[in-house]
N, C-alpha and C. Protein backbone atom coordinates (compact mmCIF):
# COMPACT_ATOMS: atom_id res chain seq x y z
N UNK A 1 -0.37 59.80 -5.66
CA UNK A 1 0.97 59.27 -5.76
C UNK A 1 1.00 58.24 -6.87
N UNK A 2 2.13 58.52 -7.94
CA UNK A 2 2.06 57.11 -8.98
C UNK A 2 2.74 56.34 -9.07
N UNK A 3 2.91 55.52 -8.68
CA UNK A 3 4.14 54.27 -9.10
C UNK A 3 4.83 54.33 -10.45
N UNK A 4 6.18 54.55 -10.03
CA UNK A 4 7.16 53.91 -11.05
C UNK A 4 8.00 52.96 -11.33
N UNK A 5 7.41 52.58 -12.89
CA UNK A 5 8.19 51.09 -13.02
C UNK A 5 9.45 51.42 -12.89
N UNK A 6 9.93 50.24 -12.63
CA UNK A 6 11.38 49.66 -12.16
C UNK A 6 12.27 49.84 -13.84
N UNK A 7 11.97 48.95 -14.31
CA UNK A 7 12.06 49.10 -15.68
C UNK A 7 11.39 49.71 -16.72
N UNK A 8 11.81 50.23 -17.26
CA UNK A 8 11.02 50.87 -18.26
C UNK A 8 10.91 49.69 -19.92
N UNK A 9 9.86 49.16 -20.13
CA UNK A 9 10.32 48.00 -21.48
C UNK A 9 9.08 48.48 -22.14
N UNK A 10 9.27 48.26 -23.05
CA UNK A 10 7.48 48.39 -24.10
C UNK A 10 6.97 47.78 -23.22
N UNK A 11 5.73 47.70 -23.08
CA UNK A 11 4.04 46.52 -23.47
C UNK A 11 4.33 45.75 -24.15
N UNK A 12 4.36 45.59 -25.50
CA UNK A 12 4.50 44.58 -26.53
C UNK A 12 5.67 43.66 -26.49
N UNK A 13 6.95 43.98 -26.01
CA UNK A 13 8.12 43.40 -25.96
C UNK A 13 8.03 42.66 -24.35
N UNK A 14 7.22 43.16 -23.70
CA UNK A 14 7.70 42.50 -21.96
C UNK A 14 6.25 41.29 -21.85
N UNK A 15 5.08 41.34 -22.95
CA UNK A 15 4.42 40.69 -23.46
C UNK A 15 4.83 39.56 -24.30
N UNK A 16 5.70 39.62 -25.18
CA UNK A 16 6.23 38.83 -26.00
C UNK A 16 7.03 38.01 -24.99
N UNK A 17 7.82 38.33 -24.31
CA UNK A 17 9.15 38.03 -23.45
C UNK A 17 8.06 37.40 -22.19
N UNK A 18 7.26 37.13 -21.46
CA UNK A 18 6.80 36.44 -20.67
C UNK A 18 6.03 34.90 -21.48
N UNK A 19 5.13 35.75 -23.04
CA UNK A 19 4.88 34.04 -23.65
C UNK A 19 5.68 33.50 -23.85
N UNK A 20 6.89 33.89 -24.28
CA UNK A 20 7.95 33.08 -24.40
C UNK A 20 8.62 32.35 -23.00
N UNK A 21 8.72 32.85 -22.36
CA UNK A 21 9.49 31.90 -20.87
C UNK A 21 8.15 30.83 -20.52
N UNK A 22 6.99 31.70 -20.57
CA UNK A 22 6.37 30.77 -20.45
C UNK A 22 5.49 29.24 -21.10
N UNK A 23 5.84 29.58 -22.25
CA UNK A 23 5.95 28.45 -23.54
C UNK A 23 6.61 27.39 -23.24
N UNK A 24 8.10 27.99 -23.06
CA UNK A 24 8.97 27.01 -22.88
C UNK A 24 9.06 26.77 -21.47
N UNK A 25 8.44 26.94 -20.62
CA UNK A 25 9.00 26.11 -19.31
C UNK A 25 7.45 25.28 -19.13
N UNK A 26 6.52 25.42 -20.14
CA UNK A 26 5.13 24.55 -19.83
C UNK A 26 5.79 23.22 -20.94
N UNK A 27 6.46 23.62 -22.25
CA UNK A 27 7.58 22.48 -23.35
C UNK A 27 7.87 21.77 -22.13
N UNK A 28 9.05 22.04 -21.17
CA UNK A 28 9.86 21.74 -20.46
C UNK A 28 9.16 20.75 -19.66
N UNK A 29 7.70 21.37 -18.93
CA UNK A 29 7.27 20.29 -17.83
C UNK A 29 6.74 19.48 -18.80
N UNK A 30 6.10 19.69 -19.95
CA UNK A 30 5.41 18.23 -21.03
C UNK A 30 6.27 17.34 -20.55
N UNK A 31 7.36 17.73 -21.39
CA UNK A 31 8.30 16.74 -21.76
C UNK A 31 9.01 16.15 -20.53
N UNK A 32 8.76 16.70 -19.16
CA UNK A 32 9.51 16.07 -18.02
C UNK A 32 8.47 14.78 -17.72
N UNK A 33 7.18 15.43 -18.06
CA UNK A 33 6.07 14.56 -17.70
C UNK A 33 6.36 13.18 -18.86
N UNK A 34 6.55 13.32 -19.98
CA UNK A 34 6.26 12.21 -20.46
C UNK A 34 7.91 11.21 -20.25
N UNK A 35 9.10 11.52 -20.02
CA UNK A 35 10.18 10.70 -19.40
C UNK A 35 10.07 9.62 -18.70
N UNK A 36 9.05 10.08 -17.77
CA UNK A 36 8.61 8.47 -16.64
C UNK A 36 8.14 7.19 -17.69
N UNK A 37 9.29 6.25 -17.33
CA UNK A 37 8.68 4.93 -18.00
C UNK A 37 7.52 4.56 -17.35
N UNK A 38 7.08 3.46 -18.25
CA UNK A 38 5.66 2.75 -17.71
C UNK A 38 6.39 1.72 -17.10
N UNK A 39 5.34 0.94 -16.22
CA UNK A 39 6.13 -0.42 -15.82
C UNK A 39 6.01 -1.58 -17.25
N UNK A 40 6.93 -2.45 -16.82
CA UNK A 40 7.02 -3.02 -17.80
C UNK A 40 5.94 -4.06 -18.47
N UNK A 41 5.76 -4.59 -19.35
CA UNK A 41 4.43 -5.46 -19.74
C UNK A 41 4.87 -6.87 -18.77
N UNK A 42 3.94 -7.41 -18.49
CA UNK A 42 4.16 -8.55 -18.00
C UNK A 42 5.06 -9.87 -18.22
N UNK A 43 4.84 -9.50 -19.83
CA UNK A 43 6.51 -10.79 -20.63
C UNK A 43 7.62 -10.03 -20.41
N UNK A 44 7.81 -9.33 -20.46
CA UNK A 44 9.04 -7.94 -20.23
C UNK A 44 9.49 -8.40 -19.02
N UNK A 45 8.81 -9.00 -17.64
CA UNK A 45 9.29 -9.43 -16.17
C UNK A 45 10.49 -10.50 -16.32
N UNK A 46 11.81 -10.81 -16.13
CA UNK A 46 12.29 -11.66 -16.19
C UNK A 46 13.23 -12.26 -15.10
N UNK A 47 12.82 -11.13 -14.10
CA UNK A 47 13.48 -11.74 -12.67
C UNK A 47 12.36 -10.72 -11.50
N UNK A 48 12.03 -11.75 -10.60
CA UNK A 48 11.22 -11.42 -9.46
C UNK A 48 11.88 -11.77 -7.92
N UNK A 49 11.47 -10.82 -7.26
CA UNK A 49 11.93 -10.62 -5.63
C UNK A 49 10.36 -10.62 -5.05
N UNK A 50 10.56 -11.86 -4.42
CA UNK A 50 9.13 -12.12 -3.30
C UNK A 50 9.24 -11.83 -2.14
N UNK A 51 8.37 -10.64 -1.74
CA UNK A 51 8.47 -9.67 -0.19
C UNK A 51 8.16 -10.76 0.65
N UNK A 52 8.66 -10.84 1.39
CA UNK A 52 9.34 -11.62 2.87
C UNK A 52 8.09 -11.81 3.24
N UNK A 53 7.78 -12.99 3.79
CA UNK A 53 6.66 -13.65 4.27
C UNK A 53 6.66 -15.04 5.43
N UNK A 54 6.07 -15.05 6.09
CA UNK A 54 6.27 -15.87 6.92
C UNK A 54 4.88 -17.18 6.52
N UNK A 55 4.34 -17.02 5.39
CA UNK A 55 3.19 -17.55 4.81
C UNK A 55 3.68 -18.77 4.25
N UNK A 56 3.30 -20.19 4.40
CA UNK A 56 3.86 -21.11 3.44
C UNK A 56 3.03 -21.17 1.87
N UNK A 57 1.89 -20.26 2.29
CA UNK A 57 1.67 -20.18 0.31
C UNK A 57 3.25 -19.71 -0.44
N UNK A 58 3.63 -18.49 0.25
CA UNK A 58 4.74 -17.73 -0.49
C UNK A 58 5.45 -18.70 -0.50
N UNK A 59 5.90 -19.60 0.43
CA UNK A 59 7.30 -20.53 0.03
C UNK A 59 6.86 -21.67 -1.50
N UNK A 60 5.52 -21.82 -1.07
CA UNK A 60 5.17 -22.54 -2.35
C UNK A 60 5.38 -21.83 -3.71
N UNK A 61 4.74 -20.88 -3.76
CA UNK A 61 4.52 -20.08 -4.66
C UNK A 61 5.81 -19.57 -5.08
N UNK A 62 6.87 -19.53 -4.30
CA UNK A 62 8.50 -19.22 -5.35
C UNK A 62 9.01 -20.68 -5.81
N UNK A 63 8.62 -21.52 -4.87
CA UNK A 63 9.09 -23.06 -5.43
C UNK A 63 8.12 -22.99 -7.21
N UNK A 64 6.89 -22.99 -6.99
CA UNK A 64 6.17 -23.03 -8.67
C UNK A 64 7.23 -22.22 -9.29
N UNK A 65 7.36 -21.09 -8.75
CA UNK A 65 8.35 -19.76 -9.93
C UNK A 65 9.02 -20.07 -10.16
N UNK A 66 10.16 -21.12 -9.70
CA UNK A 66 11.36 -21.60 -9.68
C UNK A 66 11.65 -23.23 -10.45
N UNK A 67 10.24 -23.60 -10.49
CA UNK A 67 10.44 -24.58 -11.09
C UNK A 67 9.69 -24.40 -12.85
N UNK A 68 8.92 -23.63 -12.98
CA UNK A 68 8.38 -22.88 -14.05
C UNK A 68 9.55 -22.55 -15.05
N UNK A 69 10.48 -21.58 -14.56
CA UNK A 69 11.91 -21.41 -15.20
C UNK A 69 11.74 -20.00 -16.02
N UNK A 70 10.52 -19.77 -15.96
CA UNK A 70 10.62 -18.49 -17.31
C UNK A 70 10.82 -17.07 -16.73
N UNK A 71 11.37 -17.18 -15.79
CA UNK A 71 11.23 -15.96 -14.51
C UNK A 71 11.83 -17.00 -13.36
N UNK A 72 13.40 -15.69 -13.32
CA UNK A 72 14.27 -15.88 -12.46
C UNK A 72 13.88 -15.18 -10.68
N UNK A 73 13.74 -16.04 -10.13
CA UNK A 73 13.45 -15.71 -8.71
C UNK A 73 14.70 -15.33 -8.27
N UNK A 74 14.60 -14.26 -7.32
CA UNK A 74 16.17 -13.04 -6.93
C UNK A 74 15.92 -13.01 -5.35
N UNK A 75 17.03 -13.20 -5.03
CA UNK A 75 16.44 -13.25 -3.32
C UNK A 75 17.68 -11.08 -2.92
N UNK A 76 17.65 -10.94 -4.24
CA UNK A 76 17.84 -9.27 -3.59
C UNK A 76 17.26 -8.52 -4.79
N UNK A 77 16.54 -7.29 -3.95
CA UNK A 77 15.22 -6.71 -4.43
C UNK A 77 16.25 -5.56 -5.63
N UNK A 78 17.48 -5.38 -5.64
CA UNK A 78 17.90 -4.70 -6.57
C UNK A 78 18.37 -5.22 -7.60
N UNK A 79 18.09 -6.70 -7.61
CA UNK A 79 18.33 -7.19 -9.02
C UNK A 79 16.83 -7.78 -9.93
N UNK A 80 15.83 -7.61 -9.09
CA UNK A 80 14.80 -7.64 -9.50
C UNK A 80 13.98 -6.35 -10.85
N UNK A 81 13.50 -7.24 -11.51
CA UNK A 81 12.22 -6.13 -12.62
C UNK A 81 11.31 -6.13 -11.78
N UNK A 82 10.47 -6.75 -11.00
CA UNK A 82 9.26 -6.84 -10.36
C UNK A 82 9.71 -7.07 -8.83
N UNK A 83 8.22 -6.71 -8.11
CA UNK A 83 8.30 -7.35 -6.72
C UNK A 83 6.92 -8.07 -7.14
N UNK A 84 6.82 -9.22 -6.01
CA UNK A 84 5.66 -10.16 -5.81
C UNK A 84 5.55 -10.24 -4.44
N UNK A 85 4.22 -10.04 -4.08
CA UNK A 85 3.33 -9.71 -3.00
C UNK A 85 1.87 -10.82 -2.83
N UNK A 86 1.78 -11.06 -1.77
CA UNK A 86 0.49 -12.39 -1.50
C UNK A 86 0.29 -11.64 -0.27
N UNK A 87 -0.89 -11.33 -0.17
CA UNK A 87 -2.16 -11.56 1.53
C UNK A 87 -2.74 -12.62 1.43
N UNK A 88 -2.72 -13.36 2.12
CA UNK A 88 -3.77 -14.25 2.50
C UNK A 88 -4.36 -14.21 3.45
N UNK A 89 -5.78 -14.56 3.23
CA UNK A 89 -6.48 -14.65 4.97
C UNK A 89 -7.07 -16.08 5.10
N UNK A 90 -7.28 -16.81 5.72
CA UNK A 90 -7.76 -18.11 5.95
C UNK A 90 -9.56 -17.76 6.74
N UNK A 91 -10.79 -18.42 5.91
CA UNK A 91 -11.78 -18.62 7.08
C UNK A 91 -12.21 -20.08 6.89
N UNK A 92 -12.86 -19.95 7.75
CA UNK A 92 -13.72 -21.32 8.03
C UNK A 92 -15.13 -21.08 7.44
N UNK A 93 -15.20 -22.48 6.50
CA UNK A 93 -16.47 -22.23 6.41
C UNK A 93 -17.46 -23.43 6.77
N UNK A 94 -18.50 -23.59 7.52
CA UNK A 94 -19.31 -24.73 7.69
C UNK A 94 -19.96 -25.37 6.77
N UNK A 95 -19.69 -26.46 7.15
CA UNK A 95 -20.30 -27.37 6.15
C UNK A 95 -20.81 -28.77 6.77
N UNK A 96 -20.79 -30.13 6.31
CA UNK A 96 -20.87 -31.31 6.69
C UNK A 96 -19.70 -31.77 7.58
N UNK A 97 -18.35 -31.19 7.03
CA UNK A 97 -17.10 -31.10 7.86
C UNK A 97 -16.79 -29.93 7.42
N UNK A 98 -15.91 -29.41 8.49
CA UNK A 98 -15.74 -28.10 8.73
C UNK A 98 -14.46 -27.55 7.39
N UNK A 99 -14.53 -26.43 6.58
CA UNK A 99 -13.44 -26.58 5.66
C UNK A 99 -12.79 -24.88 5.84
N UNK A 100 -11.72 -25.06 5.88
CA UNK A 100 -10.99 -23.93 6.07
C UNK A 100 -10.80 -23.64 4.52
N UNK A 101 -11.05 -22.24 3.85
CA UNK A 101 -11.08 -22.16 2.64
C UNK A 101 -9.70 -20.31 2.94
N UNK A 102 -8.97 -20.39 1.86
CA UNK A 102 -7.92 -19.40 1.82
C UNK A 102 -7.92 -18.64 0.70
N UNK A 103 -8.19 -17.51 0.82
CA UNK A 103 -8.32 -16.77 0.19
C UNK A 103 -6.63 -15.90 -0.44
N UNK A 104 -6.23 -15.86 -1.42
CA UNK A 104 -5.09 -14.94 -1.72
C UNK A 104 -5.05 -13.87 -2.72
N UNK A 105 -4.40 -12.67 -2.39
CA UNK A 105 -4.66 -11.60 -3.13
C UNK A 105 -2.82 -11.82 -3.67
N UNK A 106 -2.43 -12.01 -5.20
CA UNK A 106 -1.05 -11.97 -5.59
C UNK A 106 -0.79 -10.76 -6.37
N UNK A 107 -0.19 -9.75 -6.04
CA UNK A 107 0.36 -8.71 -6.79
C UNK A 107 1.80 -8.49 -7.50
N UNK A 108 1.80 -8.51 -8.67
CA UNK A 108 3.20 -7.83 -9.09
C UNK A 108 3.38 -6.43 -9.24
N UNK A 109 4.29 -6.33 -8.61
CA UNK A 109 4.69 -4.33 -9.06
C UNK A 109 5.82 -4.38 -9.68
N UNK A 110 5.93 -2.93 -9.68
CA UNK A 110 7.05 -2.65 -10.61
C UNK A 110 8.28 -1.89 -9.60
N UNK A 111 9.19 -2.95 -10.19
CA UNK A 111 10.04 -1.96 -8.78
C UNK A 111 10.60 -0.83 -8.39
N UNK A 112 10.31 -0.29 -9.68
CA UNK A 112 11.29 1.56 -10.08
C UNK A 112 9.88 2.18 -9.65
N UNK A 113 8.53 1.80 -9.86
CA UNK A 113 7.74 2.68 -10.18
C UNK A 113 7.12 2.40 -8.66
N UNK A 114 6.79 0.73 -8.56
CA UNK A 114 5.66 0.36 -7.59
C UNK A 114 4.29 0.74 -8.14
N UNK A 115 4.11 0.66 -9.76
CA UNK A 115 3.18 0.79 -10.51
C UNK A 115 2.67 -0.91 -10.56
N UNK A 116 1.74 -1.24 -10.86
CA UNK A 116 0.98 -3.04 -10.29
C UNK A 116 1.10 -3.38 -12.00
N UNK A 117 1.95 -4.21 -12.45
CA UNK A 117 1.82 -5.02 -13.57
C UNK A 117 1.17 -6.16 -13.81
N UNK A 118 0.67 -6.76 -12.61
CA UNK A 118 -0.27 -7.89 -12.57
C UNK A 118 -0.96 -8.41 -11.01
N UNK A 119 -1.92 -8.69 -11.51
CA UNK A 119 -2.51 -9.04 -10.14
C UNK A 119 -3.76 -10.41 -10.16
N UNK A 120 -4.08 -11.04 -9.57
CA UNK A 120 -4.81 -11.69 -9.33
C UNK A 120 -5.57 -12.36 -7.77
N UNK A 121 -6.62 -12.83 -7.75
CA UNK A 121 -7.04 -13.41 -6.41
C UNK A 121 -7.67 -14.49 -6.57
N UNK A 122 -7.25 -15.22 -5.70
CA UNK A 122 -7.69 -16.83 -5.81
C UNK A 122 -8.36 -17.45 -4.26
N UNK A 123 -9.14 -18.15 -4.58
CA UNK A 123 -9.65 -18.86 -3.40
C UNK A 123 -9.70 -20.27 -3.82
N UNK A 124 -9.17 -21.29 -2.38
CA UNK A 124 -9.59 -22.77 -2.93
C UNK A 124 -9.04 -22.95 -1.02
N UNK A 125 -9.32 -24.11 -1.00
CA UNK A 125 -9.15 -25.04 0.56
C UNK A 125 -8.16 -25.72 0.76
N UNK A 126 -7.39 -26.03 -0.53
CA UNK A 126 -5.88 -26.87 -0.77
C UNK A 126 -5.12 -25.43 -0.91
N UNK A 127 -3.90 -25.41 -0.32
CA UNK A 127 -2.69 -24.79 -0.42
C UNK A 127 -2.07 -25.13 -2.31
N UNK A 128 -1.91 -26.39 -2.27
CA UNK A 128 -1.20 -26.31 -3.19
C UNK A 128 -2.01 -26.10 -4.68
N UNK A 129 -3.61 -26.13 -4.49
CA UNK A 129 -4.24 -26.37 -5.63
C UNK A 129 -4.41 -24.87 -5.65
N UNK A 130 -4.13 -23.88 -4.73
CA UNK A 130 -4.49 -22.76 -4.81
C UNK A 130 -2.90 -21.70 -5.45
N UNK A 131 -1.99 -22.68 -5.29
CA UNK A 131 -0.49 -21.97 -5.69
C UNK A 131 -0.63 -22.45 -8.08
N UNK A 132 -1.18 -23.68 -7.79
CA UNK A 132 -1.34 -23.98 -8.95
C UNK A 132 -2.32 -23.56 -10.20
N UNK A 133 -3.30 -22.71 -9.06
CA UNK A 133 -4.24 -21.78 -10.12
C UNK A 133 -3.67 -20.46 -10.32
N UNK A 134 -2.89 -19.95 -9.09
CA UNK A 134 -1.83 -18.77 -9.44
C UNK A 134 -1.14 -18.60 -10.68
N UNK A 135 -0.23 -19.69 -10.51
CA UNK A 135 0.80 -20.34 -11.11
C UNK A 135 0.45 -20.41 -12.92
N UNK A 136 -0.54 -20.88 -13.18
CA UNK A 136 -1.28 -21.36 -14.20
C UNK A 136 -2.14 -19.84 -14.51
N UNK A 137 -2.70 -19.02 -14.01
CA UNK A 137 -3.09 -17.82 -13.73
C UNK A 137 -1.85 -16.81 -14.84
N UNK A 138 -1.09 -16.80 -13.87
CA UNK A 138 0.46 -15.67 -14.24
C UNK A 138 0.68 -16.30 -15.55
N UNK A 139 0.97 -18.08 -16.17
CA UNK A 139 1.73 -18.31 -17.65
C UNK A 139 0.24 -17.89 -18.58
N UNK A 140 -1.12 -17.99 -18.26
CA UNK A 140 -2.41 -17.57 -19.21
C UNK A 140 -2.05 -15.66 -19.50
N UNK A 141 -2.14 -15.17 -18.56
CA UNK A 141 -1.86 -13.85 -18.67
C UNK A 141 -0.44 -13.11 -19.14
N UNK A 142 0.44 -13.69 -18.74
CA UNK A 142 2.26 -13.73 -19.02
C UNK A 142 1.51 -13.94 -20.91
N UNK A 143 1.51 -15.08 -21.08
CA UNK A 143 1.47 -15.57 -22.69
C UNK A 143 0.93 -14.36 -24.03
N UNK A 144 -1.07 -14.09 -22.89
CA UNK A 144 -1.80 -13.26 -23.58
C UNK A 144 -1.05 -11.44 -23.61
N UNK A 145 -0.17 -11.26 -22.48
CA UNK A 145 0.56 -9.77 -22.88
C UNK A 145 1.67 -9.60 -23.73
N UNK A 146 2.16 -11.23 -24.06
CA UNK A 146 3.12 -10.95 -25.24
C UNK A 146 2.29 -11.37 -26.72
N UNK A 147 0.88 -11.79 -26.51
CA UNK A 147 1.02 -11.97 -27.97
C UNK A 147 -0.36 -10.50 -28.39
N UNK A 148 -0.28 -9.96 -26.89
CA UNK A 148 -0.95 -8.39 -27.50
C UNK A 148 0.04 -7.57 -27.41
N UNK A 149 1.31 -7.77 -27.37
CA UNK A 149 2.31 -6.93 -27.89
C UNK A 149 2.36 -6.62 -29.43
């Protein structure tokens, strides 16, 4: 028993006619692929939304942002370029007197993407000396991505 095509087309023409669809729909995904922006460079950030925290680093840490000035703190996440994110964990560590030392992990993302534009982690035993190495952290790195722009 032999099978018959449906269509009858050359070889050479139904050959030609598949590289071609398929040329252009591999064009098509390139180019869909390269559309996605990147997140933005770190000087590029000019307003931040800090995810809800019940942590008084975070309350510190938008007071520095806020008093810094170069980056508008947004208390709604759709007027934000970035989100900003802190874990902290607190341990104890022994010593002569006992010192509670805090550890913080600070992330910026990107808010279209949730791609990480900056990040850092800090440890110190003072709250506020630990918002101020952040703080001082973000304008060293902020400075160095605009002048490797």
């Amino acid at each position: 028993m032999s099978v018959r095509p449906f269509l009858r087309v050359p070889v050479g023409l139904a050959t030609v006619s598949l590289l071609s669809v398929l040329a252009l729909s591999s064009g098509f995904l390139v180019s869909q692929a390269t559309v996605s922006a990147a997140p933005p460079r770190l000087f590029e950030v000019k307003t931040i939304y800090i995810a809800p925290s019940s942590d008084d680093l975070v309350r510190l840490l938008k007071s520095r942002l806020e008093q810094w000035g170069t980056v508008k703190v947004t208390p709604q996440v759709e007027e934000a370029d970035a989100i900003l994110s802190c874990e902290t964990e607190s341990r104890i560590v022994p010593a002569k007197v006992v010192i509670k030392v805090i550890d913080a992990h600070v992330r910026l993302v990107d808010r279209h993407s949730q791609k990480l534009i900056w990040s850092t982690k800090k440890s110190t035993s003072w709250d506020n000396r630990l918002v101020d190495d952040i703080i001082d952290q973000l304008k060293r790195d902020r400075e160095k991505s605009f002048s490797n722009y």
